[in-house]
C-alpha atoms as a PDB file:
ATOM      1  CA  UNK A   1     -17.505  84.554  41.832  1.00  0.00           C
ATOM      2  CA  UNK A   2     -15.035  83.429  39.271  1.00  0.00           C
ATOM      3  CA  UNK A   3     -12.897  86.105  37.981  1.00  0.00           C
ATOM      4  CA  UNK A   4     -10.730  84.213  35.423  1.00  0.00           C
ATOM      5  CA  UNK A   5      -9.066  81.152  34.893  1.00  0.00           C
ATOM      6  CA  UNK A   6      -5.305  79.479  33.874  1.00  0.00           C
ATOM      7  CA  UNK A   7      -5.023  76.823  31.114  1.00  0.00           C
ATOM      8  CA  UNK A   8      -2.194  74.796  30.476  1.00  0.00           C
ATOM      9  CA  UNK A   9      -1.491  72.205  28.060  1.00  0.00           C
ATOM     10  CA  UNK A  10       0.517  68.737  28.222  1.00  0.00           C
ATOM     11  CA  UNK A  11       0.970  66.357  25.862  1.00  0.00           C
ATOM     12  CA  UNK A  12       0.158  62.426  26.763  1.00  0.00           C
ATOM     13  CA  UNK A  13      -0.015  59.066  25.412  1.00  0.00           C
ATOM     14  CA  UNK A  14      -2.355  56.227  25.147  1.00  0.00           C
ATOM     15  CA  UNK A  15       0.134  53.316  24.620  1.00  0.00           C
ATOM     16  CA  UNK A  16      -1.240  50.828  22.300  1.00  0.00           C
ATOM     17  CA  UNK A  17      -3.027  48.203  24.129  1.00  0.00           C
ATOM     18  CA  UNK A  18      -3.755  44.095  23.430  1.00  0.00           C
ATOM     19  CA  UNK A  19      -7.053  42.831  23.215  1.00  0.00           C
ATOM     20  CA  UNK A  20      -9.024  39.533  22.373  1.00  0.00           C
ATOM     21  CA  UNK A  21     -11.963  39.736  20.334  1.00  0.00           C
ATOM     22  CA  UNK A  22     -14.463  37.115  20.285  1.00  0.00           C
ATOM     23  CA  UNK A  23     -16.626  36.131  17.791  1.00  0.00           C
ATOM     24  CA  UNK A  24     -19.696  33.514  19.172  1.00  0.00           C
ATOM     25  CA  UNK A  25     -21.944  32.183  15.807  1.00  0.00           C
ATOM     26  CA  UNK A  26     -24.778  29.971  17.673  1.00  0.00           C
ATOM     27  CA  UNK A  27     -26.205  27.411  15.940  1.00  0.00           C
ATOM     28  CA  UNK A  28     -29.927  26.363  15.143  1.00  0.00           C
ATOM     29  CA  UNK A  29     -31.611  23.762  14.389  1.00  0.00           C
ATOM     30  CA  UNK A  30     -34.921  23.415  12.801  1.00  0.00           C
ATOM     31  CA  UNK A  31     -37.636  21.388  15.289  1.00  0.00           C
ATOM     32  CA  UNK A  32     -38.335  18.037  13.938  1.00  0.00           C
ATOM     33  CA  UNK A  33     -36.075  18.882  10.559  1.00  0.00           C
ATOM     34  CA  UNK A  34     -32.702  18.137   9.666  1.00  0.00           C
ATOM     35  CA  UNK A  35     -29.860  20.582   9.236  1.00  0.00           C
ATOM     36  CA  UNK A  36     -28.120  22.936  11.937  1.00  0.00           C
ATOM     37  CA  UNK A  37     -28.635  26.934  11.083  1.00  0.00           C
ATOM     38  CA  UNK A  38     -25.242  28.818  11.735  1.00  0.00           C
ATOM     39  CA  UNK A  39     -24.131  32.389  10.302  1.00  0.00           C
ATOM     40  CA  UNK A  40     -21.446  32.184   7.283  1.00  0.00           C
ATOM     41  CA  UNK A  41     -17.627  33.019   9.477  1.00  0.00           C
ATOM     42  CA  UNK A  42     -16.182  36.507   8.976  1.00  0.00           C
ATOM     43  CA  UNK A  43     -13.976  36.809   5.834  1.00  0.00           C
ATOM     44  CA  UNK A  44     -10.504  37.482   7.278  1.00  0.00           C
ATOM     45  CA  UNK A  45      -6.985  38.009   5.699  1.00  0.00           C
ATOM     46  CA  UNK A  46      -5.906  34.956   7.716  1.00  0.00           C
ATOM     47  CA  UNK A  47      -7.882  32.109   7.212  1.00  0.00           C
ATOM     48  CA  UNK A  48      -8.399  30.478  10.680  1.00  0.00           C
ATOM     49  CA  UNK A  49      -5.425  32.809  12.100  1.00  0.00           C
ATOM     50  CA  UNK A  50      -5.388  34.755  15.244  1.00  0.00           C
ATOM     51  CA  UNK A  51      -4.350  38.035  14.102  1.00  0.00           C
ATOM     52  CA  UNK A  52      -6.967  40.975  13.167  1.00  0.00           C
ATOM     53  CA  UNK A  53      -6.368  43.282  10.005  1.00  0.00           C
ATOM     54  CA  UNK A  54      -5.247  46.045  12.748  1.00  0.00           C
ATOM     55  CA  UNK A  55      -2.820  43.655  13.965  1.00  0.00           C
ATOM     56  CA  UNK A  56      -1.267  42.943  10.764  1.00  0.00           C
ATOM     57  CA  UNK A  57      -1.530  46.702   9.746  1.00  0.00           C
ATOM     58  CA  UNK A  58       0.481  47.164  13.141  1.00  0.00           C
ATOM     59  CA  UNK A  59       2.912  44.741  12.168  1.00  0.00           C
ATOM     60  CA  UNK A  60       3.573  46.043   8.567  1.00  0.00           C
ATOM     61  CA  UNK A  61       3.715  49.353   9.018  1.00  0.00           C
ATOM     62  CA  UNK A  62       6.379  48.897  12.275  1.00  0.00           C
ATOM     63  CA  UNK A  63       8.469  46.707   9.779  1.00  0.00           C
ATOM     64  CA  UNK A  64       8.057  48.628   6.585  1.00  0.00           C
ATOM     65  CA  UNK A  65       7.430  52.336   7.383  1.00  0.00           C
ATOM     66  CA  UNK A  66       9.560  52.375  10.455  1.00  0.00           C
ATOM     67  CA  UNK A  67      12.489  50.342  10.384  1.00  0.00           C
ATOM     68  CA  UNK A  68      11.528  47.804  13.058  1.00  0.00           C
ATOM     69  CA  UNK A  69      12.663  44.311  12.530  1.00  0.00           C
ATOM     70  CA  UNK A  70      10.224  41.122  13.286  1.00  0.00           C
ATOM     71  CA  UNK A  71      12.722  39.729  15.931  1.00  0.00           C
ATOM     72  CA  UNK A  72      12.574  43.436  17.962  1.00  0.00           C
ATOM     73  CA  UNK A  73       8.797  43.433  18.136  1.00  0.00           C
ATOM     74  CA  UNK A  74       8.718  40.040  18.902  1.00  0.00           C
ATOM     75  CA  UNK A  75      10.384  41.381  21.888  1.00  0.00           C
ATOM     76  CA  UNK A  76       7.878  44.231  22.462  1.00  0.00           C
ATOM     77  CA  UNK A  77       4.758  42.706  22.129  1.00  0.00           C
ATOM     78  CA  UNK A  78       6.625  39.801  24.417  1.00  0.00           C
ATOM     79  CA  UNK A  79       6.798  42.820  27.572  1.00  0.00           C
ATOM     80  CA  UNK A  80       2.929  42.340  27.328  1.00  0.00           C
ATOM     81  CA  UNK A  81       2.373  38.880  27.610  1.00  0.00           C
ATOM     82  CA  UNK A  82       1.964  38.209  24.366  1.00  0.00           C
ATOM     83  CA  UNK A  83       3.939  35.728  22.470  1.00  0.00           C
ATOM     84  CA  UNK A  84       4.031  36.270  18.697  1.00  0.00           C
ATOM     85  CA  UNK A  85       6.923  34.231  17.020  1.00  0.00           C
ATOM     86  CA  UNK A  86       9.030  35.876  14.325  1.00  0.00           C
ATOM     87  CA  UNK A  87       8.361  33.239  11.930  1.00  0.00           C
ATOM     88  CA  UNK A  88       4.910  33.391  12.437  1.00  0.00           C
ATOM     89  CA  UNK A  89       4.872  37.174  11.880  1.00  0.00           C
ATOM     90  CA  UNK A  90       6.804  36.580   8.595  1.00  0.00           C
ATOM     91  CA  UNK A  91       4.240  34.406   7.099  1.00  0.00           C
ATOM     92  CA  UNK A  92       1.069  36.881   8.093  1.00  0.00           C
ATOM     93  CA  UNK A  93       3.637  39.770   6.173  1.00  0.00           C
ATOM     94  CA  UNK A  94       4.367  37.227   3.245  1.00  0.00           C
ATOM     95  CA  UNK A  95       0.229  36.750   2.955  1.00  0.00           C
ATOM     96  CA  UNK A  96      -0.246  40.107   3.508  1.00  0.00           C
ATOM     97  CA  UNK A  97       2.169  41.339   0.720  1.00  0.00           C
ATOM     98  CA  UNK A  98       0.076  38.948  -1.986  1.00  0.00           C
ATOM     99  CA  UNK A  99      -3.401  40.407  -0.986  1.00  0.00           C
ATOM    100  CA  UNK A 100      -1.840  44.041  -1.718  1.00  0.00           C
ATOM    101  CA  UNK A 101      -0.106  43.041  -4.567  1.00  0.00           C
ATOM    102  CA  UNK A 102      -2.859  44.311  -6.634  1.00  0.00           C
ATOM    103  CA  UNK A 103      -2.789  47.442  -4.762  1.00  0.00           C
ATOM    104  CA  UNK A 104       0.838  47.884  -5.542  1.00  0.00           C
ATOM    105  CA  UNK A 105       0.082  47.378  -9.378  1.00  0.00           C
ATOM    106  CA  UNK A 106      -2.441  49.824  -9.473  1.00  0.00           C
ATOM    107  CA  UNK A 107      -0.379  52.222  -8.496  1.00  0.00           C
ATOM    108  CA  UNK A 108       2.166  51.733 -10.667  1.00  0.00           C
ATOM    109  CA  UNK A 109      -0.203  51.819 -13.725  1.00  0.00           C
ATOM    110  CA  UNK A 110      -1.421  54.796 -12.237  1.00  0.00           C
ATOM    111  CA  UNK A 111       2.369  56.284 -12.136  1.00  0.00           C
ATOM    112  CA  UNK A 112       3.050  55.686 -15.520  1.00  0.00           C
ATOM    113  CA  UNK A 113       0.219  57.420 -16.793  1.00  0.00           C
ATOM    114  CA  UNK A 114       2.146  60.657 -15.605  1.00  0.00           C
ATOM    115  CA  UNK A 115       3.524  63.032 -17.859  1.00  0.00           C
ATOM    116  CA  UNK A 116       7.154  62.382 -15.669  1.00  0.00           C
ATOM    117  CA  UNK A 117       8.238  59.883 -13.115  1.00  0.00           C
ATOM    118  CA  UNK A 118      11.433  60.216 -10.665  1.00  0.00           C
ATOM    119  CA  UNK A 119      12.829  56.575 -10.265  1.00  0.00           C
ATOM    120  CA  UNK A 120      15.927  55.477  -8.360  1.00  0.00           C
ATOM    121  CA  UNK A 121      17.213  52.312  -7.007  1.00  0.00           C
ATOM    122  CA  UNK A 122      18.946  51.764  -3.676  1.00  0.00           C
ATOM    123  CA  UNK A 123      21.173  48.945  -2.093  1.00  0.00           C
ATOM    124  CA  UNK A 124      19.257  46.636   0.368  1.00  0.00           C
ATOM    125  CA  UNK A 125      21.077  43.890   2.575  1.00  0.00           C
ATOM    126  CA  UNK A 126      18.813  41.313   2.505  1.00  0.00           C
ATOM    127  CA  UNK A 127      18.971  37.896   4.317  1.00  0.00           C
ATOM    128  CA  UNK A 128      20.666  34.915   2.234  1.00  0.00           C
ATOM    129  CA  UNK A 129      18.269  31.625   3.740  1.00  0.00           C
ATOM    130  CA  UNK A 130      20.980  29.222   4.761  1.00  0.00           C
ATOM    131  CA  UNK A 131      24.286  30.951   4.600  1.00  0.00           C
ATOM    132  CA  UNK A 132      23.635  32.379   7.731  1.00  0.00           C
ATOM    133  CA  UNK A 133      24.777  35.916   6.372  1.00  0.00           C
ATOM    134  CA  UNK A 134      23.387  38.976   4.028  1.00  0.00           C
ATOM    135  CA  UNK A 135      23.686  39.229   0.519  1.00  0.00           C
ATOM    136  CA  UNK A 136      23.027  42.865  -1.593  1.00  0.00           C
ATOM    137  CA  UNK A 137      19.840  42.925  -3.459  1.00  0.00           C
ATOM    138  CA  UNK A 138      17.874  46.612  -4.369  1.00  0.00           C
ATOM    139  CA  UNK A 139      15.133  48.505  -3.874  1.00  0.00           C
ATOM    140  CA  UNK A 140      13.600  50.034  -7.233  1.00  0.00           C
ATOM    141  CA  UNK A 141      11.324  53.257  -6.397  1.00  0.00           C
ATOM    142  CA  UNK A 142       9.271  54.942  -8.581  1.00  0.00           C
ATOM    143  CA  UNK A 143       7.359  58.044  -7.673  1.00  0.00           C
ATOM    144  CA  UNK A 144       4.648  60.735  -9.504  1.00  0.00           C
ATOM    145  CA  UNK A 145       4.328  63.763  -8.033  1.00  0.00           C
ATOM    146  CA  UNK A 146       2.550  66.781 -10.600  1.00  0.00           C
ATOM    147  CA  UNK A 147       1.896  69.223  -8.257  1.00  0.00           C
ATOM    148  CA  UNK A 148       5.093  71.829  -8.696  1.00  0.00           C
ATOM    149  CA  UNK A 149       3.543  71.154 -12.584  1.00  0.00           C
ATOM    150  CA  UNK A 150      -0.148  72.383 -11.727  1.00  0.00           C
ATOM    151  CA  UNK A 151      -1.033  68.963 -10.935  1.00  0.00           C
ATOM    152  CA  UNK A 152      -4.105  68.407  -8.576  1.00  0.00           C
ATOM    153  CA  UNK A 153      -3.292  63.997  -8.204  1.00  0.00           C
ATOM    154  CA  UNK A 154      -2.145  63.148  -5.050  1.00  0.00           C
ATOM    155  CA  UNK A 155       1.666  61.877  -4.775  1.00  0.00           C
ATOM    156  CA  UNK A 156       2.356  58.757  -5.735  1.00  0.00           C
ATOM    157  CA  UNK A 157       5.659  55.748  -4.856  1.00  0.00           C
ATOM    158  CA  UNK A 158       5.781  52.039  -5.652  1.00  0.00           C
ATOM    159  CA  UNK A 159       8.882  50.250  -4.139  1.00  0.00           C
ATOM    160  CA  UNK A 160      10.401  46.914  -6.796  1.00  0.00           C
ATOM    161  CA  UNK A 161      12.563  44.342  -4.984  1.00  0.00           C
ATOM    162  CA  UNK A 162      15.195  43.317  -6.948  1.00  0.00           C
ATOM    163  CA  UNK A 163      18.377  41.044  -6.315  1.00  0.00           C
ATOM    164  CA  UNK A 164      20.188  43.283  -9.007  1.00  0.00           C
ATOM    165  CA  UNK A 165      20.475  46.512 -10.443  1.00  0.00           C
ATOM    166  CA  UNK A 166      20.943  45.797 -13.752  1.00  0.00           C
ATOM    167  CA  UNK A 167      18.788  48.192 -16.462  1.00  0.00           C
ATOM    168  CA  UNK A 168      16.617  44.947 -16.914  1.00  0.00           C
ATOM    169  CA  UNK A 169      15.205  45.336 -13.911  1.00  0.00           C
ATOM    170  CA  UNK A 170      13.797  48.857 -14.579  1.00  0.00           C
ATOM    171  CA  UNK A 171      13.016  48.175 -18.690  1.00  0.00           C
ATOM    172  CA  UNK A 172      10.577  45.422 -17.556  1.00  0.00           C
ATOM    173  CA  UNK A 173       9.163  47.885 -14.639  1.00  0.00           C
ATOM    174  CA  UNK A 174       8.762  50.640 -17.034  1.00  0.00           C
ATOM    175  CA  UNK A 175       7.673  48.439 -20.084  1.00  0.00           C
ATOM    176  CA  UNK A 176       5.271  50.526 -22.135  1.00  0.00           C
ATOM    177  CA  UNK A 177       6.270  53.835 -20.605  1.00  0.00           C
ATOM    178  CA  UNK A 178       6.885  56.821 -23.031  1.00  0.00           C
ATOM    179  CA  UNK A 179       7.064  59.830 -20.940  1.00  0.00           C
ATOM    180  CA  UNK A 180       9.698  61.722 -18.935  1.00  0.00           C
ATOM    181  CA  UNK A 181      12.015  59.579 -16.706  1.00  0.00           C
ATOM    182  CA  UNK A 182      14.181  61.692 -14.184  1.00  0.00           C
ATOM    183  CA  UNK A 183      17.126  59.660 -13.267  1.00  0.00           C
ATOM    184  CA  UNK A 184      20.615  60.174 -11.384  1.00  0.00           C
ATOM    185  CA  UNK A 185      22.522  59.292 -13.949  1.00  0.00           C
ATOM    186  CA  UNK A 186      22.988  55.613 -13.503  1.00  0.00           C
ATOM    187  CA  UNK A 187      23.494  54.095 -16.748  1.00  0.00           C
ATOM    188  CA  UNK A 188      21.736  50.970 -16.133  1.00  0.00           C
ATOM    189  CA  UNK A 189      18.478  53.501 -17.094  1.00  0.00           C
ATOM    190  CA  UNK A 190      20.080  54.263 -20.689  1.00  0.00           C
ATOM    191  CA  UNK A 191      18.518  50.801 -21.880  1.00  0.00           C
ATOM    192  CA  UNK A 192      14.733  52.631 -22.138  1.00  0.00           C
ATOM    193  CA  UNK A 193      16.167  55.121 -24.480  1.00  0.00           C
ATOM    194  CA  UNK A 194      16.043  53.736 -28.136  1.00  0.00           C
ATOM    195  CA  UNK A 195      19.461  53.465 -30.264  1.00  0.00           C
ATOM    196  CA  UNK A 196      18.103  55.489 -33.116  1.00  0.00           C
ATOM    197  CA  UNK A 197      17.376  58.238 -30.677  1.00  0.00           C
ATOM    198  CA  UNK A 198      13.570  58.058 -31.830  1.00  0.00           C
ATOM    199  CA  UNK A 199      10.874  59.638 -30.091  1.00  0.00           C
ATOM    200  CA  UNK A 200       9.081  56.281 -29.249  1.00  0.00           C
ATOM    201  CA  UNK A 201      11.186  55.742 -25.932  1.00  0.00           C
ATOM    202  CA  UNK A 202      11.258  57.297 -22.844  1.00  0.00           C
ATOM    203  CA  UNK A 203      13.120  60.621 -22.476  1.00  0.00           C
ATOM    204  CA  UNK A 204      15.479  60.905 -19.742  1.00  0.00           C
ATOM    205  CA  UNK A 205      15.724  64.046 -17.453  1.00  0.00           C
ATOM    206  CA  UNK A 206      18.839  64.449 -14.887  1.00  0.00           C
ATOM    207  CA  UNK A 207      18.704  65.406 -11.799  1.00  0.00           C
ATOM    208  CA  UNK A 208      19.805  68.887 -11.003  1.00  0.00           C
ATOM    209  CA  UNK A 209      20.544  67.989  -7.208  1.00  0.00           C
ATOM    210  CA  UNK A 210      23.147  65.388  -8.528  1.00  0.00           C
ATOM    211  CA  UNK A 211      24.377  67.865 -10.944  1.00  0.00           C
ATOM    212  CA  UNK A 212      25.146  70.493  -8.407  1.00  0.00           C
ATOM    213  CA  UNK A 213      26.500  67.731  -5.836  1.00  0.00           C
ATOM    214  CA  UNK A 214      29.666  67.747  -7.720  1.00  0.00           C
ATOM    215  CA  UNK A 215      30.206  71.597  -8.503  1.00  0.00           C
ATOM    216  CA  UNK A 216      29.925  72.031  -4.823  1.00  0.00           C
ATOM    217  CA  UNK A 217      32.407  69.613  -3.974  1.00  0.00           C
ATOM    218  CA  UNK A 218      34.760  71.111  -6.654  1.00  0.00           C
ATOM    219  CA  UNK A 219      34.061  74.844  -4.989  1.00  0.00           C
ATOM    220  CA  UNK A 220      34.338  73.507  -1.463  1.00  0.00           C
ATOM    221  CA  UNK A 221      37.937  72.223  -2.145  1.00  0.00           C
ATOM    222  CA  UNK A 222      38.851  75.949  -3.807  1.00  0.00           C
ATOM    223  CA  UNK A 223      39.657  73.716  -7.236  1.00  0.00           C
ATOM    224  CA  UNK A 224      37.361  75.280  -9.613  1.00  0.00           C
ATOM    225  CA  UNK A 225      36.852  78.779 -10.088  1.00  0.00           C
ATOM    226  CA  UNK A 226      34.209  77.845 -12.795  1.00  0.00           C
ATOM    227  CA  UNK A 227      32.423  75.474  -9.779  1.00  0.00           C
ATOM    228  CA  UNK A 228      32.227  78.102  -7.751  1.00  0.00           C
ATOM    229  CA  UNK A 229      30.632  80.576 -10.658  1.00  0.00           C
ATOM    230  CA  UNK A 230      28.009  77.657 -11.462  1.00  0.00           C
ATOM    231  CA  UNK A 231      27.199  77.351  -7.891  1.00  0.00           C
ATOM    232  CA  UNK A 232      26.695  81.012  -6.949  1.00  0.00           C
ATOM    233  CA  UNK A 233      24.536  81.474 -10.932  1.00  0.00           C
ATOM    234  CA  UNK A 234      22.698  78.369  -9.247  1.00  0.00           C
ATOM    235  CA  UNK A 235      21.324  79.169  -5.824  1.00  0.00           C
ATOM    236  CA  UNK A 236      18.195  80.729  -7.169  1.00  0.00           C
ATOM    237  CA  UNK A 237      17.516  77.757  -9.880  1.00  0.00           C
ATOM    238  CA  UNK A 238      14.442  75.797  -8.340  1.00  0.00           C
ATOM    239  CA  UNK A 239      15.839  71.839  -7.524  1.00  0.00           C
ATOM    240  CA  UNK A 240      13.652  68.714  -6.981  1.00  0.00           C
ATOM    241  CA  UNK A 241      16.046  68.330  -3.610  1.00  0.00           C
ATOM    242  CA  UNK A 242      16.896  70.385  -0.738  1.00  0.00           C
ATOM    243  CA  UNK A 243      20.941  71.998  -0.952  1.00  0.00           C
ATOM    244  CA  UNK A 244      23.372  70.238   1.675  1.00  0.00           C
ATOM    245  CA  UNK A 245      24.415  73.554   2.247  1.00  0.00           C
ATOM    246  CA  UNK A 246      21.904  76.461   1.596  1.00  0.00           C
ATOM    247  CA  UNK A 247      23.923  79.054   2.943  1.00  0.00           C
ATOM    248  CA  UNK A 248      27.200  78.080   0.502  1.00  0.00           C
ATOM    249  CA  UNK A 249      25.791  80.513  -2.118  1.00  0.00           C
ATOM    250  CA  UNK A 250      25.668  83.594  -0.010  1.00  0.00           C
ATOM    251  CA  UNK A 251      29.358  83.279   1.180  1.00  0.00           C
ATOM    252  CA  UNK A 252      30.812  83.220  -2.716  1.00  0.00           C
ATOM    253  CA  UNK A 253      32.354  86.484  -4.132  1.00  0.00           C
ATOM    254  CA  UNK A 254      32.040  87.901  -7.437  1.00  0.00           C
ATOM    255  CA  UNK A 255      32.960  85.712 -10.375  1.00  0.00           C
ATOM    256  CA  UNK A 256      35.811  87.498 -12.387  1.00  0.00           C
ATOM    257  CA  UNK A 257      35.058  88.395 -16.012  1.00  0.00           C
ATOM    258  CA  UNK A 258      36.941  86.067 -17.467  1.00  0.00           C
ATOM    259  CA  UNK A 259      35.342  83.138 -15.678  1.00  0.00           C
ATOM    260  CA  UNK A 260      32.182  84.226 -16.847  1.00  0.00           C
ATOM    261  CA  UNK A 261      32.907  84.426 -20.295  1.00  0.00           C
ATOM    262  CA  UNK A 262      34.074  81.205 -20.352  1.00  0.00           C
ATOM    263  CA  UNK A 263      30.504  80.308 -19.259  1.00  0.00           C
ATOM    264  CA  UNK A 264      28.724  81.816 -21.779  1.00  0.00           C
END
């Protein structure tokens, strides 16, 4: 008679596992006719290659979404008997990158149809072919996101390679765009703002997380009494970024009254 019972839970994994798949097409021919009968080949991303859109999806997303360089899963895909060369892999990515290229764009149209777009640019070492060293080039994001607004669109980033971070870069990304750009301050985005100050330009937005960045600093080395009033009348102000320290706040004493004139 079973009175009861003890469950117990562990978690496991399926490592990811190699395998061939084979395609046979027969061929036919017609009895006293000319001609041989064979079903069209697949359509693949690879003409005539070896690797299946999983594969490749494998690849990408090791190299792009997590970090993982060509030459280190060369190596991993090498402890299971199968030999992929880096270069190889770099040519799939570099085929793979031009049939999503019209992916890519139609996000970006789709970004700068937003009401506001958060763009920033980052520093990227990037190979220099035949020096045998790296040289700096930059990564241009641009992201939509309307939800805290009452949105109901999904998220949205696009990534811009560029081998400099000069405000051409981003007035030929955001060519046409006349909405809300929220920037760090980088001056290289002043160039989408027109001279006469007109309202057919973008409108830049700063960044309240950059803002308070330096206040903190200023009130963490006991050098501003008026940084340490702006950061304790500032803890409850909503941010598009999380606070270093979100505790600071609570540890700051009363502001005297003269300080807080002064802020008024």
């Amino acid at each position: 008679m079973l009175i009861g019972e003890d469950i117990s839970e562990r978690l496991d994994v399926m490592p990811a596992k190699f395998r061939v798949i084979v395609t046979r097409r027969p061929k036919y021919a017609f009895k006293n006719e000319d001609g041989v009968v064979q079903a069209p080949a697949p359509a693949h991303i690879i003409e005539s290659g070896i690797p299946t859109e999983a594969l490749l999806a494998q690849i990408a997303v090791s190299k792009y979404a997590d970090g993982l360089p060509l030459y280190r899963q060369e190596a991993i895909y090498a402890r299971d008997k199968v030999e992929l060369d880096r270069k190889l892999m770099a040519q799939w990515m570099g085929k793979l990158g031009f049939e999503l290229e019209i992916l890519a764009d139609y996000l970006f149209d789709e970004i700068k149809k937003g009401e506001r777009i958060f763009a920033d640019e980052t520093a990227l070492p990037t190979l220099a072919p035949g020096s045998g060293s790296t040289k700096t080039a930059y990564l241009w994001a641009y992201a939509r996101d309307d939800r805290p607004f009452g949105g109901s669109g999904p998220p949205m980033v696009v990534y811009r390679f560029e081998d400099s971070r000069a405000g051409e870069c981003v007035a030929r990304h955001l060519d046409g765009y006349r909405g809300i750009l929220q920037v760090d301050g980088y001056a290289a985005y002043n160039k989408l703002v027109r001279s006469d100050r007109g309202n057919d330009g973008v409108t830049l937005a700063g960044c309240w997380s950059h803002s308070r960045r330096k206040f903190y600093e200023l009130h963490v080395g006991k050098s501003s009494e008026i940084a340490t009033t702006t950061v304790r009348r500032s803890s409850g102000w909503r941010s598009s970024g999380r606070s270093r320290r979100p505790s600071a706040a609570k540890a700051l004493k009363p502001v005297s009254p003269r300080v807080s004139k002064s802020l008024r």
